[in-house]
PDB file of N, CA and C in Angstrom:
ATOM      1  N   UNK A   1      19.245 -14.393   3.812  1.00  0.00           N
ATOM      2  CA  UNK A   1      19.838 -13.285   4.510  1.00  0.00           C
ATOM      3  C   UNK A   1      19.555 -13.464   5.999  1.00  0.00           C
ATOM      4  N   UNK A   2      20.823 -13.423   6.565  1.00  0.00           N
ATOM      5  CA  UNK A   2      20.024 -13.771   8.216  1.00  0.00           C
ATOM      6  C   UNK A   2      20.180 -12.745   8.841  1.00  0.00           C
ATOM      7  N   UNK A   3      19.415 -12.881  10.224  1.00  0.00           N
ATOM      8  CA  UNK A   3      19.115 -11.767  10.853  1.00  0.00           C
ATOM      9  C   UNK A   3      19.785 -11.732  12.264  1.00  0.00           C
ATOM     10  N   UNK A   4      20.169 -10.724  12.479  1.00  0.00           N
ATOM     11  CA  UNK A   4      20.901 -10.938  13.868  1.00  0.00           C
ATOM     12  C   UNK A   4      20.379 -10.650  15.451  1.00  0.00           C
ATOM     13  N   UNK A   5      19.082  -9.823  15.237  1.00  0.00           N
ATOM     14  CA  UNK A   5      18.223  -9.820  15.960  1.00  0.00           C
ATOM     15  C   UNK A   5      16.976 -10.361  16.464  1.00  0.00           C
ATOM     16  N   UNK A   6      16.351 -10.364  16.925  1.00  0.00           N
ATOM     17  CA  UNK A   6      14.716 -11.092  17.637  1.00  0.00           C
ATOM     18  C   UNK A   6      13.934  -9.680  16.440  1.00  0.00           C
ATOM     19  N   UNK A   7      13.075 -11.033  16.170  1.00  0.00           N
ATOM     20  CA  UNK A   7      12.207  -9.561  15.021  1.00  0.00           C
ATOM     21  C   UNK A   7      10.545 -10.152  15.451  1.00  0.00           C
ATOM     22  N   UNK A   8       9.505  -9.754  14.989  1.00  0.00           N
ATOM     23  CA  UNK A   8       8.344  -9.834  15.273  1.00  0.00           C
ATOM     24  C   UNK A   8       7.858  -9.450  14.291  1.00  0.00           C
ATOM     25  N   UNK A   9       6.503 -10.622  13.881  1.00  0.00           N
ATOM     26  CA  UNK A   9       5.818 -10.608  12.922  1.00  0.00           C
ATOM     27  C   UNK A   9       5.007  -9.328  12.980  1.00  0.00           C
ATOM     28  N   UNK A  10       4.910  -8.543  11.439  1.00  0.00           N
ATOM     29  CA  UNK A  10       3.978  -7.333  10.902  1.00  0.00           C
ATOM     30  C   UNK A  10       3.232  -7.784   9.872  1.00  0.00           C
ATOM     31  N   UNK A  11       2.269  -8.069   9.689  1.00  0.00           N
ATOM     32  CA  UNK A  11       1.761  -8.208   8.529  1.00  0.00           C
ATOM     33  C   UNK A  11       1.096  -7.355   8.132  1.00  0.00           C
ATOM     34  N   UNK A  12       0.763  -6.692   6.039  1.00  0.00           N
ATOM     35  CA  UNK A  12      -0.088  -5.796   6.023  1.00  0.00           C
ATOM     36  C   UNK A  12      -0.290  -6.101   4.269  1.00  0.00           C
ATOM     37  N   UNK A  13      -1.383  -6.007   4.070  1.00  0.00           N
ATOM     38  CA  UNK A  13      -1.761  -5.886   2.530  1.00  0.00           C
ATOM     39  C   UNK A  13      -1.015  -4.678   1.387  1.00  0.00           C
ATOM     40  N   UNK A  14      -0.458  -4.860   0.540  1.00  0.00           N
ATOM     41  CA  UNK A  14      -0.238  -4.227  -0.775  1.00  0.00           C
ATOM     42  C   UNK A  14      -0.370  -4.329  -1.861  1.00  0.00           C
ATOM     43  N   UNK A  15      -0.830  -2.689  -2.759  1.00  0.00           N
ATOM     44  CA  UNK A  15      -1.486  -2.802  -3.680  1.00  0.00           C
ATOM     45  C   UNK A  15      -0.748  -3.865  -4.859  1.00  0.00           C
ATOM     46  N   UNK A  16      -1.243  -4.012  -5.516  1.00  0.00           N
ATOM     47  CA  UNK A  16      -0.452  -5.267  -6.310  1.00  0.00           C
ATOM     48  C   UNK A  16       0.736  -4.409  -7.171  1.00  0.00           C
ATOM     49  N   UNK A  17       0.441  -3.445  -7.863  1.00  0.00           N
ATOM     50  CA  UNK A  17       1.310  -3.113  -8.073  1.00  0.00           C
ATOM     51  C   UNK A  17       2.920  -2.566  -7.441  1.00  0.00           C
ATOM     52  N   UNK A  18       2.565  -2.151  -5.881  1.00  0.00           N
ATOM     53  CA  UNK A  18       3.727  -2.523  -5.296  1.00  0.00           C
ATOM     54  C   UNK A  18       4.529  -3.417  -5.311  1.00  0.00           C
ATOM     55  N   UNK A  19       3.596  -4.749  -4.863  1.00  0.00           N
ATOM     56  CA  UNK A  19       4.344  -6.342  -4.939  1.00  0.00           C
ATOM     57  C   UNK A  19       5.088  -6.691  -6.218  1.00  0.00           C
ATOM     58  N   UNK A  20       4.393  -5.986  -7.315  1.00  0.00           N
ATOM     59  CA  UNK A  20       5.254  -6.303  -8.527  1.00  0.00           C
ATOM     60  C   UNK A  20       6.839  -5.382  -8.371  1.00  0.00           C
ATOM     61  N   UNK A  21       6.686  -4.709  -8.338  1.00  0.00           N
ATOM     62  CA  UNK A  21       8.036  -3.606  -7.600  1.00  0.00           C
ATOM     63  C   UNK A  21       8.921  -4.492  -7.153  1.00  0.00           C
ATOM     64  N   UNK A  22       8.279  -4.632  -5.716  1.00  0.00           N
ATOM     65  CA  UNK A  22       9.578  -5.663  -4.843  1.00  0.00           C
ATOM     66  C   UNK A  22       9.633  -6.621  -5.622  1.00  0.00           C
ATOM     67  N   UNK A  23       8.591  -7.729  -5.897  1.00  0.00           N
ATOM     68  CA  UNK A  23       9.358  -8.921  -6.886  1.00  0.00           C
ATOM     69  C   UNK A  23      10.577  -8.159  -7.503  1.00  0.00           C
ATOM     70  N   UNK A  24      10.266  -6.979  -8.671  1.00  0.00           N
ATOM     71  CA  UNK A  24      11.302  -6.741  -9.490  1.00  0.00           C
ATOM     72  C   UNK A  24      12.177  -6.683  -8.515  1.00  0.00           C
ATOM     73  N   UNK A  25      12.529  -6.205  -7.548  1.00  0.00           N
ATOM     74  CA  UNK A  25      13.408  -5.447  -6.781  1.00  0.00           C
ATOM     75  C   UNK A  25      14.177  -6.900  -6.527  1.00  0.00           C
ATOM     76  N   UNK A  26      13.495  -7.653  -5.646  1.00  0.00           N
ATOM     77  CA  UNK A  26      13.866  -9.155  -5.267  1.00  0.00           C
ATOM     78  C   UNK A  26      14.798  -9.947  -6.229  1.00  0.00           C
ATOM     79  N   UNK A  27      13.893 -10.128  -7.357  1.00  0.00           N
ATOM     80  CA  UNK A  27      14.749 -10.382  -8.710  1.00  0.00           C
ATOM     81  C   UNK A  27      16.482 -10.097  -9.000  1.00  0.00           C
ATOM     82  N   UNK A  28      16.469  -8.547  -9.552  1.00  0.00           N
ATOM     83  CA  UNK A  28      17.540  -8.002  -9.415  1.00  0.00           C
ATOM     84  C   UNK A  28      18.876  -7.854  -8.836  1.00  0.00           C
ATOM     85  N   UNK A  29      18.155  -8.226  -7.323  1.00  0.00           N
ATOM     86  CA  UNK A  29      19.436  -8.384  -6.294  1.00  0.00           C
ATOM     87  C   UNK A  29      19.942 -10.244  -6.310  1.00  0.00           C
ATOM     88  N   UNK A  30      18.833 -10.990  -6.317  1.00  0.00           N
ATOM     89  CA  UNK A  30      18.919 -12.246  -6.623  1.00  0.00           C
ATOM     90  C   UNK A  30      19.917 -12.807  -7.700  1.00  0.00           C
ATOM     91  N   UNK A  31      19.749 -11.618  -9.084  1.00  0.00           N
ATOM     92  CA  UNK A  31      20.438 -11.835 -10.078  1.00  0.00           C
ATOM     93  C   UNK A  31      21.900 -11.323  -9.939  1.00  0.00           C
ATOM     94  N   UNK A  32      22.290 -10.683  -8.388  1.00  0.00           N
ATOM     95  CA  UNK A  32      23.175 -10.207  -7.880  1.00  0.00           C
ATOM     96  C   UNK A  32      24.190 -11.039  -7.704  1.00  0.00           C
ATOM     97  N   UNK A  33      23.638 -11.978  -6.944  1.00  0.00           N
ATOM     98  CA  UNK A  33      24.299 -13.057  -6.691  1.00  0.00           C
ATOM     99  C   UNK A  33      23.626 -13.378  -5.247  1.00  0.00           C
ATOM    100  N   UNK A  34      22.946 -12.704  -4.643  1.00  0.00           N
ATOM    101  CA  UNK A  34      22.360 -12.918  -3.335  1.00  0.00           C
ATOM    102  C   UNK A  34      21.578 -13.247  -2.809  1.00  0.00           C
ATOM    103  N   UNK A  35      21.364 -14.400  -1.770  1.00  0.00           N
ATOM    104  CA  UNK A  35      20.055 -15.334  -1.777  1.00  0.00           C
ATOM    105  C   UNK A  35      19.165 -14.729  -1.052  1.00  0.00           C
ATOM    106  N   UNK A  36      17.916 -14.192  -1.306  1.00  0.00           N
ATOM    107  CA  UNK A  36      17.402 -13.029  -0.924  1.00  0.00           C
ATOM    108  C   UNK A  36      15.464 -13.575  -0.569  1.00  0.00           C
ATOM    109  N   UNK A  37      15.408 -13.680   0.118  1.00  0.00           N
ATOM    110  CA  UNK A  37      13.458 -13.368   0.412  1.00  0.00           C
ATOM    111  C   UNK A  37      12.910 -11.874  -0.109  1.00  0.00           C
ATOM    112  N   UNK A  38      11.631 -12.097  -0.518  1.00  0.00           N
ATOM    113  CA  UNK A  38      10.781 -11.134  -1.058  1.00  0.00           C
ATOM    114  C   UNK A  38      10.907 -10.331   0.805  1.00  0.00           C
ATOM    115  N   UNK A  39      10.446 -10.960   1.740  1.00  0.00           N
ATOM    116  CA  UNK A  39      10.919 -10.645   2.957  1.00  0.00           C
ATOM    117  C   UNK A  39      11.960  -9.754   3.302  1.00  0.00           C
ATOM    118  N   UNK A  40      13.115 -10.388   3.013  1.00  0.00           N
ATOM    119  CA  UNK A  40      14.468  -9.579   3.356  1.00  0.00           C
ATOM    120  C   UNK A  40      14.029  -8.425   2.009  1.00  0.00           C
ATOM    121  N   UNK A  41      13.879  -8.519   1.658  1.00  0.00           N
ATOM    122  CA  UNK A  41      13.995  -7.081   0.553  1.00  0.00           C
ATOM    123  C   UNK A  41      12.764  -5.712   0.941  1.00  0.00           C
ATOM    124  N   UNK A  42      11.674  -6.814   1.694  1.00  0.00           N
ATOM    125  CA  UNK A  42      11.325  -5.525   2.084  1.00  0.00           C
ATOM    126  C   UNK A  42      11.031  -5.213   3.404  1.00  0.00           C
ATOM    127  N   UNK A  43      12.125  -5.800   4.229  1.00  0.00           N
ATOM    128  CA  UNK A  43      13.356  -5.396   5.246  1.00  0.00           C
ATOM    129  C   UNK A  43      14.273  -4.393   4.987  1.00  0.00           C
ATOM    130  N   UNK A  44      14.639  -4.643   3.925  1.00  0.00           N
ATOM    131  CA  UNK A  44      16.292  -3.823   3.757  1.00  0.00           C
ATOM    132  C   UNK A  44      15.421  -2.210   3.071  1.00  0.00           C
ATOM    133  N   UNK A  45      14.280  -2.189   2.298  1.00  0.00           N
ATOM    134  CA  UNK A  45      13.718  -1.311   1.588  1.00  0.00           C
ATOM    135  C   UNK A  45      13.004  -0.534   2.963  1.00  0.00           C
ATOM    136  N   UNK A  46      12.707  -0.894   3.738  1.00  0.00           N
ATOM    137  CA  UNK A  46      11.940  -0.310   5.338  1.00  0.00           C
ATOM    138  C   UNK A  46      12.941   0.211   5.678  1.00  0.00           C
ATOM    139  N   UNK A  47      13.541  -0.246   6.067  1.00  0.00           N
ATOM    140  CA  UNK A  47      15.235   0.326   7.041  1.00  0.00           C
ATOM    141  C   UNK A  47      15.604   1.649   5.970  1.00  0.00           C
ATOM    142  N   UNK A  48      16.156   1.272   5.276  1.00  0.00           N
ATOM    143  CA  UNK A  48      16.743   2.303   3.938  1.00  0.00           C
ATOM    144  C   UNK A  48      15.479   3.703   3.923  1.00  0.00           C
ATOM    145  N   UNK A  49      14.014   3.390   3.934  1.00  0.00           N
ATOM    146  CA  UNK A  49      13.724   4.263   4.230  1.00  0.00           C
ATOM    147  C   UNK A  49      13.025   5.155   5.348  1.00  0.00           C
ATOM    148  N   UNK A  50      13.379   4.444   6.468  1.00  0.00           N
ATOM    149  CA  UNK A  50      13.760   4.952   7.933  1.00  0.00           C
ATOM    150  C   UNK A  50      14.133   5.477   7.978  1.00  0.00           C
ATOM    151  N   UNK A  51      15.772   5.357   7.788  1.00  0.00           N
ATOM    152  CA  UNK A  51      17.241   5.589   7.910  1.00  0.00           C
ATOM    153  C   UNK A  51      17.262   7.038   6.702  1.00  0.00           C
ATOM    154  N   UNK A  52      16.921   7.004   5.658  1.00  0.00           N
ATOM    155  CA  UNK A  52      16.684   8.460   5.017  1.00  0.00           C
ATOM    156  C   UNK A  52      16.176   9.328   5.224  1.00  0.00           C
ATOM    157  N   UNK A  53      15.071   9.074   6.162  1.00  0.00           N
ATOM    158  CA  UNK A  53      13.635   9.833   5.929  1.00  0.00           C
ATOM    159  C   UNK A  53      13.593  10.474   7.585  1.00  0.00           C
ATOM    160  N   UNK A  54      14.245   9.656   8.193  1.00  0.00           N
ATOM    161  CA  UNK A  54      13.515   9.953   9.471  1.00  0.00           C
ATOM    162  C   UNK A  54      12.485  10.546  10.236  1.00  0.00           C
ATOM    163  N   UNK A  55      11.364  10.195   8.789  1.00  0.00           N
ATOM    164  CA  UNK A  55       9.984   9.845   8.920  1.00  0.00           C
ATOM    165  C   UNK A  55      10.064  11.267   9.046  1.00  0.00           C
ATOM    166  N   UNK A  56      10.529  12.315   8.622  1.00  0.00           N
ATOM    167  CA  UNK A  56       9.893  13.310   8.246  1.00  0.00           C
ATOM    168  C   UNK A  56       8.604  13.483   7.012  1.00  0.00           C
ATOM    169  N   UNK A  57       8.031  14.306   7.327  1.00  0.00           N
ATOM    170  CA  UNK A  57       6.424  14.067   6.191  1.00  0.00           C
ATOM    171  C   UNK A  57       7.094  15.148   5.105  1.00  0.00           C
ATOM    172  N   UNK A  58       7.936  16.325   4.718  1.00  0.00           N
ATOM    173  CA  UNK A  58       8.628  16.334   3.648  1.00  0.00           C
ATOM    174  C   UNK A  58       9.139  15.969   2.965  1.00  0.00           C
ATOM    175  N   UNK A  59      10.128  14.859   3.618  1.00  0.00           N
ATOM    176  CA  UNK A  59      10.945  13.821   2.858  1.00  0.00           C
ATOM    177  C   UNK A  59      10.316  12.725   2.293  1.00  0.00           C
ATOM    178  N   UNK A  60       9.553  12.479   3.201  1.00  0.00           N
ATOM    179  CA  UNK A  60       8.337  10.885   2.869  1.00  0.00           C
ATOM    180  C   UNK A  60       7.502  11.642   1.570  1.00  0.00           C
ATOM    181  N   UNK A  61       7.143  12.929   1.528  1.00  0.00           N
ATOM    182  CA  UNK A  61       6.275  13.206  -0.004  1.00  0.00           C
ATOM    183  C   UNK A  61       6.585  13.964  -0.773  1.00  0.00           C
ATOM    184  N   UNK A  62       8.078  13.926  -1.249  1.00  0.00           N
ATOM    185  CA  UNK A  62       8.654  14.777  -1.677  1.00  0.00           C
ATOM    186  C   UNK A  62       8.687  14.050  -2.802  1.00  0.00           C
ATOM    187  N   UNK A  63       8.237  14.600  -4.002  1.00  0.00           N
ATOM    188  CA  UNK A  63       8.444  13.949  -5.564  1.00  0.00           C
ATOM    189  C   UNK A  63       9.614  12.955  -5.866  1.00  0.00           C
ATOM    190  N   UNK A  64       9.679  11.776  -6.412  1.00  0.00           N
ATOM    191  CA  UNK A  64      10.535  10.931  -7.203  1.00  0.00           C
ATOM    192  C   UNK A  64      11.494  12.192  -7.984  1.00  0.00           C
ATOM    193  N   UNK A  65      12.545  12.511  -8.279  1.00  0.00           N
ATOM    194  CA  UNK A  65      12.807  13.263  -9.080  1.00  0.00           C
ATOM    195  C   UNK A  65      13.135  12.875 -10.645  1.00  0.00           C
ATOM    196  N   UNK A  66      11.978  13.272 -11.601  1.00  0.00           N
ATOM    197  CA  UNK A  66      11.767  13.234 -12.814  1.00  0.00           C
ATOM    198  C   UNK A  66      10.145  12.516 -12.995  1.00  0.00           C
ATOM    199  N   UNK A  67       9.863  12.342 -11.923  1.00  0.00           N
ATOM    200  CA  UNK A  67       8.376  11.935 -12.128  1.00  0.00           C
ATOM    201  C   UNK A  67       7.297  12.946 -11.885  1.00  0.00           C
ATOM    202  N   UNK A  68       6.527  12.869 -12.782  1.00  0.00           N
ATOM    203  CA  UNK A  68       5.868  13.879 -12.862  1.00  0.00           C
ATOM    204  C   UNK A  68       4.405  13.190 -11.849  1.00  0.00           C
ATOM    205  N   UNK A  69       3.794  14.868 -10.624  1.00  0.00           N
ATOM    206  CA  UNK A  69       2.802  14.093 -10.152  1.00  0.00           C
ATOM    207  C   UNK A  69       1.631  14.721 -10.802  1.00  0.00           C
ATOM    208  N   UNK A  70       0.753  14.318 -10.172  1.00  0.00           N
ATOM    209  CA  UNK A  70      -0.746  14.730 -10.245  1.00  0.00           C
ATOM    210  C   UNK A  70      -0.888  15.732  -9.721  1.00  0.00           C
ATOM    211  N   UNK A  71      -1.806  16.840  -9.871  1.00  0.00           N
ATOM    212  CA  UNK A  71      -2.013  17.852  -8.337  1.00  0.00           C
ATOM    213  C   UNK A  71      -2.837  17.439  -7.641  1.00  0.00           C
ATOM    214  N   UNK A  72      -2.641  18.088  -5.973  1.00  0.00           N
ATOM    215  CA  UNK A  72      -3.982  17.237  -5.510  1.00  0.00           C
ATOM    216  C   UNK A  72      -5.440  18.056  -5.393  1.00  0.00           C
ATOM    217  N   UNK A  73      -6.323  17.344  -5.336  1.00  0.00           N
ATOM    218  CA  UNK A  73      -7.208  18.088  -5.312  1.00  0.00           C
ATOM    219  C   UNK A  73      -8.058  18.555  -3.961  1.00  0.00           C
ATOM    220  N   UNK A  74      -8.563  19.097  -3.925  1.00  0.00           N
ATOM    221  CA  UNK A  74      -9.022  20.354  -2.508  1.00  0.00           C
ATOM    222  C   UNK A  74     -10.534  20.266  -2.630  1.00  0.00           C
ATOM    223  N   UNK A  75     -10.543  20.024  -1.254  1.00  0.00           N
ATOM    224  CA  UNK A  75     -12.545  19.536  -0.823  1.00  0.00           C
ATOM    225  C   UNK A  75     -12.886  20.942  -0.620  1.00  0.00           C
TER     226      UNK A  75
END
C-alpha cells in the first residue's frame, strides 16, 4: 500500500493480544485481494479511528455494542 505523504517513524509496544487482532485484521484484507503490511493496517485502523472519534473521550470509551463490560471500580 503506498503512501503519498512524508510519514515519520512511531514506535510503541502492544499487548499481544491486540497484535493477534491486527494479524487477524491483516489477514482478512490480504485474503481481499490486497497487498497489505501489518503496518498499513494499522495505519488505515489509526486514521479510521481519528476520523470517527475525533478523539473525543465519549466516543473513544463508549462500549463495543453487544459487548458486555466490566464495571469499574472506585478507590
Amino acid at each position: 500500500m503506498a503512501q503519498s505523504e512524508a510519514s515519520k517513524q512511531f514506535s510503541f509496544r502492544l499487548p499481544e493480544a491486540l497484535v493477534e487482532q491486527i494479524e487477524e485484521c491483516t489477514a482478512g484484507i490480504r485474503a481481499q485481494g490486497l497487498d497489505v503490511s501489518r503496518a498499513d493496517v494499522v495505519r488505515l485502523l489509526l486514521n479510521h479511528s481519528l476520523q470517527t472519534t475525533r478523539c473525543k473521550l465519549d466516543l473513544l470509551l463508549r462500549p463495543v455494542a453487544g459487548k458486555k463490560t466490566q464495571p469499574r471500580k472506585r478507590n
